[in-house]
Protein backbone atom coordinates (compact mmCIF):
# COMPACT_ATOMS: atom_id res chain seq x y z
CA UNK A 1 134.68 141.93 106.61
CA UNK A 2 133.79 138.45 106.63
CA UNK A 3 131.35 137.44 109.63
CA UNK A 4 131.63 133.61 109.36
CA UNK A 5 133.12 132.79 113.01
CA UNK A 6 134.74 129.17 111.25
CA UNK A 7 135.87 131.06 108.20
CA UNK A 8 139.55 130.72 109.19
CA UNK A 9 138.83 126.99 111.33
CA UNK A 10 140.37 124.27 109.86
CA UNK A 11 137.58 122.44 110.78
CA UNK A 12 133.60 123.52 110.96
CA UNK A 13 131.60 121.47 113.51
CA UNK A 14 128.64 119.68 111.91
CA UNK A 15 125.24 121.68 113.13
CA UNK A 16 122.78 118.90 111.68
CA UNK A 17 122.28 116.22 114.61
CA UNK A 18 120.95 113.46 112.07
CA UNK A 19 123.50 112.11 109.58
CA UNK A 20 121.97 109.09 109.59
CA UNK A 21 119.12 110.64 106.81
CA UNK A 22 122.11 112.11 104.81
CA UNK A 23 123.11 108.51 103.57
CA UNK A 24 119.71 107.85 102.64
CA UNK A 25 118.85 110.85 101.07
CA UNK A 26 119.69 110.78 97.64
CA UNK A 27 117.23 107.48 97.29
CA UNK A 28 114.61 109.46 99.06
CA UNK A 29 114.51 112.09 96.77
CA UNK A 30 114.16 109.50 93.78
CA UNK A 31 111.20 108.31 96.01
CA UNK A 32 109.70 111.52 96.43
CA UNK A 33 110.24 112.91 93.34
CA UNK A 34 107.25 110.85 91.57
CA UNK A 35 104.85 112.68 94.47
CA UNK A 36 106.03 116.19 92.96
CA UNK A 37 105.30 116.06 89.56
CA UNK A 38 101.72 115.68 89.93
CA UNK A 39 100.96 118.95 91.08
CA UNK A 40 98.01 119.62 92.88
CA UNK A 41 96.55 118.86 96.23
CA UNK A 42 99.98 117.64 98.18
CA UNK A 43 100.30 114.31 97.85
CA UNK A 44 103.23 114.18 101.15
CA UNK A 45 100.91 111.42 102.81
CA UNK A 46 101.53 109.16 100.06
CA UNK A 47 105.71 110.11 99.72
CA UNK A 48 105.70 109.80 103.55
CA UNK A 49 104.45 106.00 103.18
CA UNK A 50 106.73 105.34 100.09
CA UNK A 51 109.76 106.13 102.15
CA UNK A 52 108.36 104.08 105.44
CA UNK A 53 108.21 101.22 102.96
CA UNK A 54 111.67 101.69 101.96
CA UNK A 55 113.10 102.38 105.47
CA UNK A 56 111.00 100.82 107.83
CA UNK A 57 113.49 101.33 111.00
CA UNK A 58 113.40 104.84 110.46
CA UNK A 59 111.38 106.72 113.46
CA UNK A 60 108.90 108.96 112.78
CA UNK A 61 110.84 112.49 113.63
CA UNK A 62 113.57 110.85 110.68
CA UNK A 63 111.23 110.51 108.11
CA UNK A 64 109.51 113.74 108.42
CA UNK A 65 112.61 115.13 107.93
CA UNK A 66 113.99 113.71 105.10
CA UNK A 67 110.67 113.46 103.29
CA UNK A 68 110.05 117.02 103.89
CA UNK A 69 113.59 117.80 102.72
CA UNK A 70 113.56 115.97 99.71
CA UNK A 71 110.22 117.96 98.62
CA UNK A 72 111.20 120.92 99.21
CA UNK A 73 114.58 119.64 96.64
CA UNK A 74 111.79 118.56 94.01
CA UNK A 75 110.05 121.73 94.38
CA UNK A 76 112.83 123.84 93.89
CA UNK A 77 112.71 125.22 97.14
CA UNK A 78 116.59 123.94 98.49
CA UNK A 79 119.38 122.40 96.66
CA UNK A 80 120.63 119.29 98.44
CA UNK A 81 124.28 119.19 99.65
């Protein structure tokens, strides 16, 4: 018995309300990913201001996200996609 509601919709609605960080994201990982190697004391202060530099229109709420998305990718917490 499959429970997915949109497993027979031609079409799934899109539950993540900022696509704006998805086109950037790939980038910000390559950022980030410097920040995760070095083990340790967390160092997501420092990715945080690599990625303003890089993107300095995105607000604040956008690049907690991503940042804190693309660590959790370096860590091996979430596979992006």
């Amino acid at each position: 018995m499959d429970l997915n509601p949109y497993a027979n919709s031609p079409t799934v609605p899109e539950r993540r309300e900022r696509l704006d960080l998805r086109d950037i994201f790939d980038d910000v990982c390559a950022r980030v990913e410097p920040f995760c190697q070095t083990g340790g004391a967390s160092l997501e202060y420092w990715a945080i201001q690599a990625v303003r530099e890089a993107y300095p229109s995105l607000d604040d709420q956008g690049l907690l996200i991503v940042v804190r998305a693309a660590l959790r990718v370096c860590r091996g917490g979430s596979t992006p996609g």
